[in-house]
PDB file of N, CA and C in Angstrom:
ATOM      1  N   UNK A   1     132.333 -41.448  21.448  1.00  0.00           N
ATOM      2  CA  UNK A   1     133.215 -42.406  20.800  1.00  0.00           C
ATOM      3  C   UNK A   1     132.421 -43.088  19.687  1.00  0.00           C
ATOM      4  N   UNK A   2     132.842 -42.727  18.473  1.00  0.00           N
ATOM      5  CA  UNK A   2     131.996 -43.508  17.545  1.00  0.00           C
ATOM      6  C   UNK A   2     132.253 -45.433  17.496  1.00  0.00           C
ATOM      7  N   UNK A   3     133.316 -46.058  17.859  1.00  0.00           N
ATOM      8  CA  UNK A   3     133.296 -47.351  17.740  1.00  0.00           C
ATOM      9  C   UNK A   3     132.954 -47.748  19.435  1.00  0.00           C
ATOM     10  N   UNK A   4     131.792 -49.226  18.741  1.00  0.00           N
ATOM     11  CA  UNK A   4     131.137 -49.561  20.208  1.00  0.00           C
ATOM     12  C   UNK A   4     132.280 -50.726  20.969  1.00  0.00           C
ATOM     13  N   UNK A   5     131.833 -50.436  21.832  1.00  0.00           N
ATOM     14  CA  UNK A   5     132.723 -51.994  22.610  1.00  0.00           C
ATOM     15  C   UNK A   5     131.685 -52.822  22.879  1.00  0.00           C
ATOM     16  N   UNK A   6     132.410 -54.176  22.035  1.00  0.00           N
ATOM     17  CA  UNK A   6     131.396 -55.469  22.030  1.00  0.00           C
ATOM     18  C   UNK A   6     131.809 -56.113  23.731  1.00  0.00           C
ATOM     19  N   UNK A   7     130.795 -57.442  23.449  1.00  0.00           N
ATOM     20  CA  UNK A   7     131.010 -57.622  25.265  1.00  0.00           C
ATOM     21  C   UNK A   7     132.081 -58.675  24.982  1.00  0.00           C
ATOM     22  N   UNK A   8     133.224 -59.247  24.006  1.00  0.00           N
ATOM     23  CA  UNK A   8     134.481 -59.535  24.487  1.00  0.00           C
ATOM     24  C   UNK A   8     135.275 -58.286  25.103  1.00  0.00           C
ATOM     25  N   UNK A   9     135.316 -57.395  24.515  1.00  0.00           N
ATOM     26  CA  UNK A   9     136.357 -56.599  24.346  1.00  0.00           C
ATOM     27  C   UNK A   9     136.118 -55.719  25.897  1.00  0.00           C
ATOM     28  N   UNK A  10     134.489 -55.994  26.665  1.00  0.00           N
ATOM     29  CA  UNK A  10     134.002 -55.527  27.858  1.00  0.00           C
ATOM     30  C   UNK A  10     134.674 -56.008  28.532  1.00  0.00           C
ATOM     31  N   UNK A  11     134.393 -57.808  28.583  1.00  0.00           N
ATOM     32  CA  UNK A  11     134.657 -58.890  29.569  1.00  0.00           C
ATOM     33  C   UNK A  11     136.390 -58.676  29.578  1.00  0.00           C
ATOM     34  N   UNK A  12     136.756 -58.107  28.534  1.00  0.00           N
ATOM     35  CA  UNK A  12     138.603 -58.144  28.914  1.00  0.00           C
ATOM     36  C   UNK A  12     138.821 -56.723  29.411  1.00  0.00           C
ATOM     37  N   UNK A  13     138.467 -55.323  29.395  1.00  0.00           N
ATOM     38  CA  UNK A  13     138.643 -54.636  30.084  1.00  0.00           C
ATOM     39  C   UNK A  13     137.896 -54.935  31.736  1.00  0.00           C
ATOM     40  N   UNK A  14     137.252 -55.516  31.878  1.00  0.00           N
ATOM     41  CA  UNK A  14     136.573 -55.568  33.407  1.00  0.00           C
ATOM     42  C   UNK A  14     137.784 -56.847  33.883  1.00  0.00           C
ATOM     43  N   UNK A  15     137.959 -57.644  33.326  1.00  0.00           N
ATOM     44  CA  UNK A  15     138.922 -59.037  34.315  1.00  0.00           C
ATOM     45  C   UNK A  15     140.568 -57.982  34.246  1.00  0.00           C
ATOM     46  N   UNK A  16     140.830 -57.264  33.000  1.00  0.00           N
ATOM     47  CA  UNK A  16     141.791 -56.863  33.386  1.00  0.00           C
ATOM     48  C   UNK A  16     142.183 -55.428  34.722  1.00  0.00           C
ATOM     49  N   UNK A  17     141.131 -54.902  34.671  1.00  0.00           N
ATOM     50  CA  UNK A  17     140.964 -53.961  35.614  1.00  0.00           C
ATOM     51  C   UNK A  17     140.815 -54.810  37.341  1.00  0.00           C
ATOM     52  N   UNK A  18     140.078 -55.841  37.040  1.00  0.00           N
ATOM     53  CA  UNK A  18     139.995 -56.176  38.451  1.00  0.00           C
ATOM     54  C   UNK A  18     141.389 -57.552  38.853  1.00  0.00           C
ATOM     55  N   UNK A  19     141.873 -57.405  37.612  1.00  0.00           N
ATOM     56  CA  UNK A  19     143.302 -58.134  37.465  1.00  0.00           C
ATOM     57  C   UNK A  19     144.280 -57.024  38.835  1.00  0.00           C
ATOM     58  N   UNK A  20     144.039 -56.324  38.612  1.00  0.00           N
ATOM     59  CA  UNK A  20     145.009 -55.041  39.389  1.00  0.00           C
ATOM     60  C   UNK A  20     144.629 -54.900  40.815  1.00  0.00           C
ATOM     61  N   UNK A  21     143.470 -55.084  41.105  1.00  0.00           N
ATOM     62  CA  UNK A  21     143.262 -55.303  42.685  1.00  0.00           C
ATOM     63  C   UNK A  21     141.445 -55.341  42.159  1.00  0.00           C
ATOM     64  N   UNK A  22     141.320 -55.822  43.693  1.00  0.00           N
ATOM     65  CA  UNK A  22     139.913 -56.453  44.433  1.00  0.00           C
ATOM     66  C   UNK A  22     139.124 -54.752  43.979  1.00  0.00           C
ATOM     67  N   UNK A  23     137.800 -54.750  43.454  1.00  0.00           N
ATOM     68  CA  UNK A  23     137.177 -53.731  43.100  1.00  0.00           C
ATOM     69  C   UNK A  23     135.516 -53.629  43.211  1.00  0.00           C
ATOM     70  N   UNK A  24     134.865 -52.571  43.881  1.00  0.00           N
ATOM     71  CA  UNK A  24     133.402 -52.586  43.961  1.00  0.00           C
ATOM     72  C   UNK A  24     133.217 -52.326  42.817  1.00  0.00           C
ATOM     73  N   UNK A  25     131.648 -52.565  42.386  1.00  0.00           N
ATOM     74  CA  UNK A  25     131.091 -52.484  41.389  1.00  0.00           C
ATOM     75  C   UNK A  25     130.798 -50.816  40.975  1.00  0.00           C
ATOM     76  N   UNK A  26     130.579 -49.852  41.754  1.00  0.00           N
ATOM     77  CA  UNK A  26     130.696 -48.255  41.487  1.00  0.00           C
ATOM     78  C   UNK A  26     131.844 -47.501  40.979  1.00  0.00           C
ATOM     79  N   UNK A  27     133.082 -48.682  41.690  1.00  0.00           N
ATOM     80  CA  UNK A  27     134.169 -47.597  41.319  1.00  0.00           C
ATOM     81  C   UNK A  27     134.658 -48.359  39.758  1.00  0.00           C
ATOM     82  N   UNK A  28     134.199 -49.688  39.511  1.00  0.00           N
ATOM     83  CA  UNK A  28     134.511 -50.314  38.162  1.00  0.00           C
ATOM     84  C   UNK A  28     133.667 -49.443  37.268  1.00  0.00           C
ATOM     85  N   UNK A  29     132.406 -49.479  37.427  1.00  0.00           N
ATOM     86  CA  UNK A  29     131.442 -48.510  36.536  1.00  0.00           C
ATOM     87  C   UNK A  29     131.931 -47.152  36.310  1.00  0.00           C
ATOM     88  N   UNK A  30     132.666 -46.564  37.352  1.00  0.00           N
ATOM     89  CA  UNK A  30     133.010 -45.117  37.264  1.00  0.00           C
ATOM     90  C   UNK A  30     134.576 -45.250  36.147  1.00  0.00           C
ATOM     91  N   UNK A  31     135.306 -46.100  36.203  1.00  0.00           N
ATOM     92  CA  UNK A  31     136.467 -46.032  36.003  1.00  0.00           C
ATOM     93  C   UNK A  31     136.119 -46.608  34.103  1.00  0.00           C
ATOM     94  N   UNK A  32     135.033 -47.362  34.194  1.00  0.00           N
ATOM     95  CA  UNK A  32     134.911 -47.842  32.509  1.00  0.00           C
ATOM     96  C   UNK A  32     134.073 -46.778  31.955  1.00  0.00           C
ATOM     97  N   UNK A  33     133.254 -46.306  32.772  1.00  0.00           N
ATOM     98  CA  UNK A  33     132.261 -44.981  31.908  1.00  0.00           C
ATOM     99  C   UNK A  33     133.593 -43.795  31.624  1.00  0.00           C
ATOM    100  N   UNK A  34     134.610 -43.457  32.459  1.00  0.00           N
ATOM    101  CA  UNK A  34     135.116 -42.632  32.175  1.00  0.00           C
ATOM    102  C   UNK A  34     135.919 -42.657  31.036  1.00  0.00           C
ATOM    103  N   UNK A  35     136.537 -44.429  30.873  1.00  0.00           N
ATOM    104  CA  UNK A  35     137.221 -44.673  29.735  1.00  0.00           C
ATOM    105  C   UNK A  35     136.582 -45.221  28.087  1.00  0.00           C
ATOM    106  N   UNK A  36     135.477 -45.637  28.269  1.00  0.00           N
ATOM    107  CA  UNK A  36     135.032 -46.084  26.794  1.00  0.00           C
ATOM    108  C   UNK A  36     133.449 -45.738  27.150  1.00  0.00           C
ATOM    109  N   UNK A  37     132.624 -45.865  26.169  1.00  0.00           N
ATOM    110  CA  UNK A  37     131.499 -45.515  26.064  1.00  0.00           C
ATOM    111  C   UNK A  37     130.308 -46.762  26.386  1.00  0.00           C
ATOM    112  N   UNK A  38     129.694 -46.764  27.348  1.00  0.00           N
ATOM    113  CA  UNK A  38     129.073 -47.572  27.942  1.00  0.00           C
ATOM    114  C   UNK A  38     128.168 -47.047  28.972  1.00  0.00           C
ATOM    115  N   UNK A  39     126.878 -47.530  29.451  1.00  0.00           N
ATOM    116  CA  UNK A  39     126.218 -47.153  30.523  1.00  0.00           C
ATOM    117  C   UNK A  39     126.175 -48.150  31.731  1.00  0.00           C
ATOM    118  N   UNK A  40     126.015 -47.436  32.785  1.00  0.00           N
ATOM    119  CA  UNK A  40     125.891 -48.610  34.133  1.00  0.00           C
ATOM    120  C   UNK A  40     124.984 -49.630  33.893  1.00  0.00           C
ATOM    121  N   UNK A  41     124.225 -49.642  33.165  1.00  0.00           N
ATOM    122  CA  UNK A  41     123.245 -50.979  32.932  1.00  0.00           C
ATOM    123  C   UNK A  41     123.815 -51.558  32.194  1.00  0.00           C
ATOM    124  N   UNK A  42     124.855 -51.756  31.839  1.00  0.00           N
ATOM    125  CA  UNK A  42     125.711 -52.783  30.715  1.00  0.00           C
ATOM    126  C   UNK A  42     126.468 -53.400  32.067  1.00  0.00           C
ATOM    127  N   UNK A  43     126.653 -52.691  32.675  1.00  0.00           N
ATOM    128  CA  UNK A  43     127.900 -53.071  33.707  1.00  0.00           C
ATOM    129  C   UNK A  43     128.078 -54.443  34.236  1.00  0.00           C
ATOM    130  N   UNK A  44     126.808 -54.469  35.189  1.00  0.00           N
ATOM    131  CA  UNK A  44     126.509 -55.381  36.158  1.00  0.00           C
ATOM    132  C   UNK A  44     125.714 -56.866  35.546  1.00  0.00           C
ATOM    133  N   UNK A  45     125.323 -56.874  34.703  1.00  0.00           N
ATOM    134  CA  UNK A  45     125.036 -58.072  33.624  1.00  0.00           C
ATOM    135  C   UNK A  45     126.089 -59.011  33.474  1.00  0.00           C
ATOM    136  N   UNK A  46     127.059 -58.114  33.062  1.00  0.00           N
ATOM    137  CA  UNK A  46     128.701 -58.460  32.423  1.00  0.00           C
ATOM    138  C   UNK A  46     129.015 -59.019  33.791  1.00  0.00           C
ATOM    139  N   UNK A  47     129.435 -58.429  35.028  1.00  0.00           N
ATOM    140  CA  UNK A  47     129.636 -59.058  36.466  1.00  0.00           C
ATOM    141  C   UNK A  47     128.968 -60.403  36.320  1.00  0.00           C
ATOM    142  N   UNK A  48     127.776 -60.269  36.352  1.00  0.00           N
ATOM    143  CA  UNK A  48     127.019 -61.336  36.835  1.00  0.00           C
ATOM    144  C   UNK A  48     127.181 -62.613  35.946  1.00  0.00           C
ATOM    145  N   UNK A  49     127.644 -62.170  34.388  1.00  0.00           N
ATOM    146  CA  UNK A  49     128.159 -63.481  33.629  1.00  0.00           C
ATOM    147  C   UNK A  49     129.454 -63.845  34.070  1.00  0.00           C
ATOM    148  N   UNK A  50     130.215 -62.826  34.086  1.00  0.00           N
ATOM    149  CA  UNK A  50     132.012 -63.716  34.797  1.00  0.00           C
ATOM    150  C   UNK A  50     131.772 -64.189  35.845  1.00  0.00           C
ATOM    151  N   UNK A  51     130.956 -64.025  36.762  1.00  0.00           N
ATOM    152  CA  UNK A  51     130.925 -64.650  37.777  1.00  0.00           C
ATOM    153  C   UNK A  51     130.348 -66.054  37.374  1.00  0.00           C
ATOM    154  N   UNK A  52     129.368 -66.299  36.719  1.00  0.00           N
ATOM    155  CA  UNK A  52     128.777 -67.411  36.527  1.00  0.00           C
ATOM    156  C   UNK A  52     129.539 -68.168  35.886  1.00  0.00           C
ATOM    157  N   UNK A  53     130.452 -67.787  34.774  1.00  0.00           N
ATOM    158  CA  UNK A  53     131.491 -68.094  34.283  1.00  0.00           C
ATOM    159  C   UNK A  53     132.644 -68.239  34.941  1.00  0.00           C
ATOM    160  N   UNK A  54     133.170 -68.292  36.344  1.00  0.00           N
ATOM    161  CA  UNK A  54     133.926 -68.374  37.470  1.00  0.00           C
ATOM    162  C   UNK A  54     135.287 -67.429  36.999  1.00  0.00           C
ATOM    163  N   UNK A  55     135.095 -66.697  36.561  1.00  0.00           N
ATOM    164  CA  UNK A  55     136.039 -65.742  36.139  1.00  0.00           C
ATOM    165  C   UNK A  55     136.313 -64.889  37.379  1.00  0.00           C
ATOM    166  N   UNK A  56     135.024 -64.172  38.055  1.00  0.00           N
ATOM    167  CA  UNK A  56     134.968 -63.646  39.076  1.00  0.00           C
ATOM    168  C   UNK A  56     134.010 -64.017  40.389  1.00  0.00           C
ATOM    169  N   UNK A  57     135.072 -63.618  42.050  1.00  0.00           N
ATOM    170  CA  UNK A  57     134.337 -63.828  42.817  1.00  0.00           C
ATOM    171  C   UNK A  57     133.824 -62.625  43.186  1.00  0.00           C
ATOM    172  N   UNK A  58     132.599 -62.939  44.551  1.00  0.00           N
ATOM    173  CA  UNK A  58     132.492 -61.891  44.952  1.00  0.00           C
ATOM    174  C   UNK A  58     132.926 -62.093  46.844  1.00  0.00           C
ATOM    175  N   UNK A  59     132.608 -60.733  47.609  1.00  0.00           N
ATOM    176  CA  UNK A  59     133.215 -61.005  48.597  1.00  0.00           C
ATOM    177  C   UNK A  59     132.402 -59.805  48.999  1.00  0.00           C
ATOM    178  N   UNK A  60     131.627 -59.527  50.718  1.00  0.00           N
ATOM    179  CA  UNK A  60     131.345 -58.224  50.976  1.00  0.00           C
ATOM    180  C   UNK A  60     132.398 -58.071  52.213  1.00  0.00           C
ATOM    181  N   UNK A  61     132.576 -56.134  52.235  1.00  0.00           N
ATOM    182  CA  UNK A  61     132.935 -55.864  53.085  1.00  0.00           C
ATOM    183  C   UNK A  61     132.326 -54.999  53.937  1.00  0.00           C
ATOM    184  N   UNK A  62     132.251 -54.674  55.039  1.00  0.00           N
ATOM    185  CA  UNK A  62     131.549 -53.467  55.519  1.00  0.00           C
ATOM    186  C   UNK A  62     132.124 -51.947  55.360  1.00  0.00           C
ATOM    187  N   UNK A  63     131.069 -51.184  55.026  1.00  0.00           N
ATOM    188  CA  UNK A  63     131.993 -49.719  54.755  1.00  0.00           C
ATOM    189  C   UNK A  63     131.081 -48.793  54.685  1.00  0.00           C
ATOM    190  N   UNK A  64     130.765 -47.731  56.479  1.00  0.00           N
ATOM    191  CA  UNK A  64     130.013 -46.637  56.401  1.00  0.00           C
ATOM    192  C   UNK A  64     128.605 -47.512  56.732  1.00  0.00           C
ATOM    193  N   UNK A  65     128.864 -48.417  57.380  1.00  0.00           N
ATOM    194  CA  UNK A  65     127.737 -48.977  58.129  1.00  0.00           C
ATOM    195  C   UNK A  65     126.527 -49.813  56.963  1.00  0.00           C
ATOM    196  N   UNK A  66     127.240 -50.346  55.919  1.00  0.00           N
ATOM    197  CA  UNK A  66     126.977 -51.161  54.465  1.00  0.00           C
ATOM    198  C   UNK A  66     127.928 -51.973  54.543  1.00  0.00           C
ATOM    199  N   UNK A  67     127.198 -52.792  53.608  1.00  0.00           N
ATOM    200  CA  UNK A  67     128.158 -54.141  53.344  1.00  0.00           C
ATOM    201  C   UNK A  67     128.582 -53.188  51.347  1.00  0.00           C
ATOM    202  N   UNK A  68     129.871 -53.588  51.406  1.00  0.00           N
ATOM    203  CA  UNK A  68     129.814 -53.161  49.740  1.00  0.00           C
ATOM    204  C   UNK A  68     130.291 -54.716  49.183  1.00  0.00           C
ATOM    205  N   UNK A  69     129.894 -54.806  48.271  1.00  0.00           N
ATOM    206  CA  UNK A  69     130.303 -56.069  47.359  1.00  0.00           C
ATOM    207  C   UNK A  69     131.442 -55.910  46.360  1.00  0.00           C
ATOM    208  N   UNK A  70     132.322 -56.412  46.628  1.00  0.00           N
ATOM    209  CA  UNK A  70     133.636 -56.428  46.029  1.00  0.00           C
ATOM    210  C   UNK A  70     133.811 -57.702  45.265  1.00  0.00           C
ATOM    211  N   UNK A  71     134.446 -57.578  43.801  1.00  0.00           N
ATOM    212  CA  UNK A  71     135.118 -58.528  42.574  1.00  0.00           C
ATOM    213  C   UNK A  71     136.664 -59.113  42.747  1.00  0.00           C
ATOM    214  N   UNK A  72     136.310 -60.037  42.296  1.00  0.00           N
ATOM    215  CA  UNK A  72     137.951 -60.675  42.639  1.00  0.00           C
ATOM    216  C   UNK A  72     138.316 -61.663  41.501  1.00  0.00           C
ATOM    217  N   UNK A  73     139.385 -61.318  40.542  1.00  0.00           N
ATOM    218  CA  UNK A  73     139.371 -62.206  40.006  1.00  0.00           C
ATOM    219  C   UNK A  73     139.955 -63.804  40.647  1.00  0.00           C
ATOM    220  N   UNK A  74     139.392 -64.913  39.615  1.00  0.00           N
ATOM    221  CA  UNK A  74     139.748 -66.277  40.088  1.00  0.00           C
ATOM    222  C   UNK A  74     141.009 -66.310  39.362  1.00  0.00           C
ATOM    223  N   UNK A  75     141.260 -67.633  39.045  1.00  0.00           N
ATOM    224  CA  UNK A  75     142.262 -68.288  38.461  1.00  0.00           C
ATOM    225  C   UNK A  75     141.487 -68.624  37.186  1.00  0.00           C
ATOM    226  N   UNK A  76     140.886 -69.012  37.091  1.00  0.00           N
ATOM    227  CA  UNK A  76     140.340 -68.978  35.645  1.00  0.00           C
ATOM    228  C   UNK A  76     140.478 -67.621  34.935  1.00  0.00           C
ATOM    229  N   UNK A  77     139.883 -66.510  36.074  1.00  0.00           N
ATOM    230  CA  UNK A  77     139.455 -65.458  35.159  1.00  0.00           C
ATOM    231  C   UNK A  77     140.913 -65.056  34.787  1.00  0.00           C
ATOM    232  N   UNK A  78     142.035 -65.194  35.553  1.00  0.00           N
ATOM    233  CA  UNK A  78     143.745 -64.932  35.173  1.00  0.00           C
ATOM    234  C   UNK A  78     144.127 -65.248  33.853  1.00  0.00           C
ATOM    235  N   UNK A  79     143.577 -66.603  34.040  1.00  0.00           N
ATOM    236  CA  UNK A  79     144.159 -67.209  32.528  1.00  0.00           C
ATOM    237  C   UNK A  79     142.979 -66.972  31.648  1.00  0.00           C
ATOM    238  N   UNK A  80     142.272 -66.553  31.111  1.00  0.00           N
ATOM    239  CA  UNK A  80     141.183 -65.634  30.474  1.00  0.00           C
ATOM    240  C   UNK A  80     141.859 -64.567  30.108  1.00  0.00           C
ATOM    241  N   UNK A  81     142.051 -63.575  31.079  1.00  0.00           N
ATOM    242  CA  UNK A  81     142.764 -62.159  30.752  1.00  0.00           C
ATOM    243  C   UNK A  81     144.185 -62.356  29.973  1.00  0.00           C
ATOM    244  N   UNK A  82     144.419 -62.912  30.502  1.00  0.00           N
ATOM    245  CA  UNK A  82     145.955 -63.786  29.712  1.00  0.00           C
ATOM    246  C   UNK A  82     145.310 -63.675  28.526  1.00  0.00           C
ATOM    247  N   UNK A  83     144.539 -64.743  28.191  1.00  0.00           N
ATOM    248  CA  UNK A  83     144.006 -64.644  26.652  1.00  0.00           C
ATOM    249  C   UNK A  83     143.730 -63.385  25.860  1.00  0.00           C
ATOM    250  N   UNK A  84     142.857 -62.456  26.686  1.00  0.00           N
ATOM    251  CA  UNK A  84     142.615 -61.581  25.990  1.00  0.00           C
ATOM    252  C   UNK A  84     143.405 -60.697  25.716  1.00  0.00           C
ATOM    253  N   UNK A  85     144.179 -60.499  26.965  1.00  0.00           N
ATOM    254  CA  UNK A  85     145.530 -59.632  26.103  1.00  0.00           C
ATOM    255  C   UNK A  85     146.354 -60.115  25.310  1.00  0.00           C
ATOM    256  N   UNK A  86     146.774 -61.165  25.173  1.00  0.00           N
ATOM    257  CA  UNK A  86     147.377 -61.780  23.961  1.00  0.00           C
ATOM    258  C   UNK A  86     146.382 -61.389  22.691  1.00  0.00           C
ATOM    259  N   UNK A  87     145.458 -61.857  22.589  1.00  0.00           N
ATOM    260  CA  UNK A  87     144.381 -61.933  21.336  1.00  0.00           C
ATOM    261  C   UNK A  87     144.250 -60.553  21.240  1.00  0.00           C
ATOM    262  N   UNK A  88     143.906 -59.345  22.278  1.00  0.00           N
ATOM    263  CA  UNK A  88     144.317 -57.850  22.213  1.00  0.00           C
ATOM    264  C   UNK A  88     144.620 -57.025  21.319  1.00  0.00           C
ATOM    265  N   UNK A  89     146.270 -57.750  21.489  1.00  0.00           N
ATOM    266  CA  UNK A  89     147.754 -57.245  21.143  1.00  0.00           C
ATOM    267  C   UNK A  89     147.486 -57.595  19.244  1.00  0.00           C
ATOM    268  N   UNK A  90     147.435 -58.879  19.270  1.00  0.00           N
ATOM    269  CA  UNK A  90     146.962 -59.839  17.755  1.00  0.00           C
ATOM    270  C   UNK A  90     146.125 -58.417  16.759  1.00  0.00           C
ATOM    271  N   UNK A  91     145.200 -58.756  17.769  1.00  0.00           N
ATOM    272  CA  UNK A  91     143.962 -57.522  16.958  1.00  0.00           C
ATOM    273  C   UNK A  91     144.192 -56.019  16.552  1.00  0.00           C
ATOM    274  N   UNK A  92     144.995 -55.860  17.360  1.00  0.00           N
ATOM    275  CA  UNK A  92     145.112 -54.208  17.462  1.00  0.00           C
ATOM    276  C   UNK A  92     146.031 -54.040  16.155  1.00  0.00           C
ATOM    277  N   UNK A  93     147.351 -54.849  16.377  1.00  0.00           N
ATOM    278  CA  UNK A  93     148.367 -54.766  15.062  1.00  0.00           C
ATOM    279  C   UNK A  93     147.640 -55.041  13.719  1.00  0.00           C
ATOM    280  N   UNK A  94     146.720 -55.718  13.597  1.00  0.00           N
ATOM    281  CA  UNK A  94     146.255 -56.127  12.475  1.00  0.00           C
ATOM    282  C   UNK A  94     145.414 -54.710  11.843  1.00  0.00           C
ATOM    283  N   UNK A  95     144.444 -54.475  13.019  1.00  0.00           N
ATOM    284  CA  UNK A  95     143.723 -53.057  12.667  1.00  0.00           C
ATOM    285  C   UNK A  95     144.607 -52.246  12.415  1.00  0.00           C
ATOM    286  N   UNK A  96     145.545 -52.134  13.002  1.00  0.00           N
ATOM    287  CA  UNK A  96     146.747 -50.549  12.935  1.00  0.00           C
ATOM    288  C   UNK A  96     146.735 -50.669  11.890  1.00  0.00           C
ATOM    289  N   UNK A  97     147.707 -52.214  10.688  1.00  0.00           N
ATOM    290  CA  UNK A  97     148.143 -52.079  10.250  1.00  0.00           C
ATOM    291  C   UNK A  97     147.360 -51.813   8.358  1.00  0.00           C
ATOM    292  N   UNK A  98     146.053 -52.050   8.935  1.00  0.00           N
ATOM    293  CA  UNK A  98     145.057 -51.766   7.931  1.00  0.00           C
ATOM    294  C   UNK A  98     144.579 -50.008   7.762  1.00  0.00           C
ATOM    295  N   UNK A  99     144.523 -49.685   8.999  1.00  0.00           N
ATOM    296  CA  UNK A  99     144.329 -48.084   9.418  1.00  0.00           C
ATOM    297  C   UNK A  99     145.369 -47.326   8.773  1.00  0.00           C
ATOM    298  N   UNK A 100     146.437 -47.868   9.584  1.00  0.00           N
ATOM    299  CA  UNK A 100     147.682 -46.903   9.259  1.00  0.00           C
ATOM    300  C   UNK A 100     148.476 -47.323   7.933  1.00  0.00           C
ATOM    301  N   UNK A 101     148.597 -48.783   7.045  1.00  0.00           N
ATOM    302  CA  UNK A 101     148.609 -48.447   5.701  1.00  0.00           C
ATOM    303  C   UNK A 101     149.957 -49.368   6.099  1.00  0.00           C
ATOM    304  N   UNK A 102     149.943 -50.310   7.148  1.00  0.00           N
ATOM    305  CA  UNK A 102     151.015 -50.590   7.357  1.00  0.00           C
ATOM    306  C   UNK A 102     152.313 -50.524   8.347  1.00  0.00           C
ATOM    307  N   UNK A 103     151.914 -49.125   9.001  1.00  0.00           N
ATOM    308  CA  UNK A 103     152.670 -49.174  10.339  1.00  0.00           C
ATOM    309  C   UNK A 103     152.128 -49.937  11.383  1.00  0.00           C
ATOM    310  N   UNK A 104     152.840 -50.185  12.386  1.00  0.00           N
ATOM    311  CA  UNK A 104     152.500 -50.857  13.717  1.00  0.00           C
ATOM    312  C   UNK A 104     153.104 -50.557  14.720  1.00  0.00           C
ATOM    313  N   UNK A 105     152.793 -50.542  16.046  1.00  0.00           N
ATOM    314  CA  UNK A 105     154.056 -50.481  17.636  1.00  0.00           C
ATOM    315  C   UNK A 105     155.084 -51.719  17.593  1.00  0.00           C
ATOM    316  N   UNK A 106     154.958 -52.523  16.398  1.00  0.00           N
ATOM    317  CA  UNK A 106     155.888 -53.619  16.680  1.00  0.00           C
ATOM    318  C   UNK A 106     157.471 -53.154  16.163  1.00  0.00           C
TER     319      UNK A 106
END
């Protein structure tokens, strides 16, 4: 993928993904490496700021005789993702409409 993803555009694909249900940190890494270009050492940094940022909790469960550590978004991090998909939506039309010369999905 030649365009990088900055760490807004990270922090709103990770709150919106874990917007959808409670998620370990392997299967988030597996599910964002598969979709945009990024390595697992970007991953868990990003965790560790939403969390500090109360965006996200954490929670363990046991599984296969391990505890796995599972993400949850808060209420903050809700209304965050809120933001970013609004601001998203903003961005994307603007790029389209510079890309495409004027068209848009609107």
């Amino acid at each position: 993928m030649v365009f990088q993803v900055g760490s807004t555009l990270l922090d709103a694909c990770v709150l919106t993904y874990v917007q959808k249900a409670d998620t370990y940190g392997y299967m988030l890494t597996k599910t964002l490496k598969d979709n945009l270009d990024i390595s697992e050492s970007t991953l868990y940094p990003v965790l560790r700021r939403l969390q500090k940022e109360n965006f996200l909790s954490t929670y363990d469960e046991p599984y296969e005789g391990r505890n796995r550590r599972y993400y949850k978004i808060t209420e903050e991090g809700v209304k965050m993702c809120t933001i970013y998909k609004k601001e998203w939506g903003d961005y994307k039309n603007r790029v389209d409409r510079m890309i495409t010369g004027g068209e848009t999905d609107e």
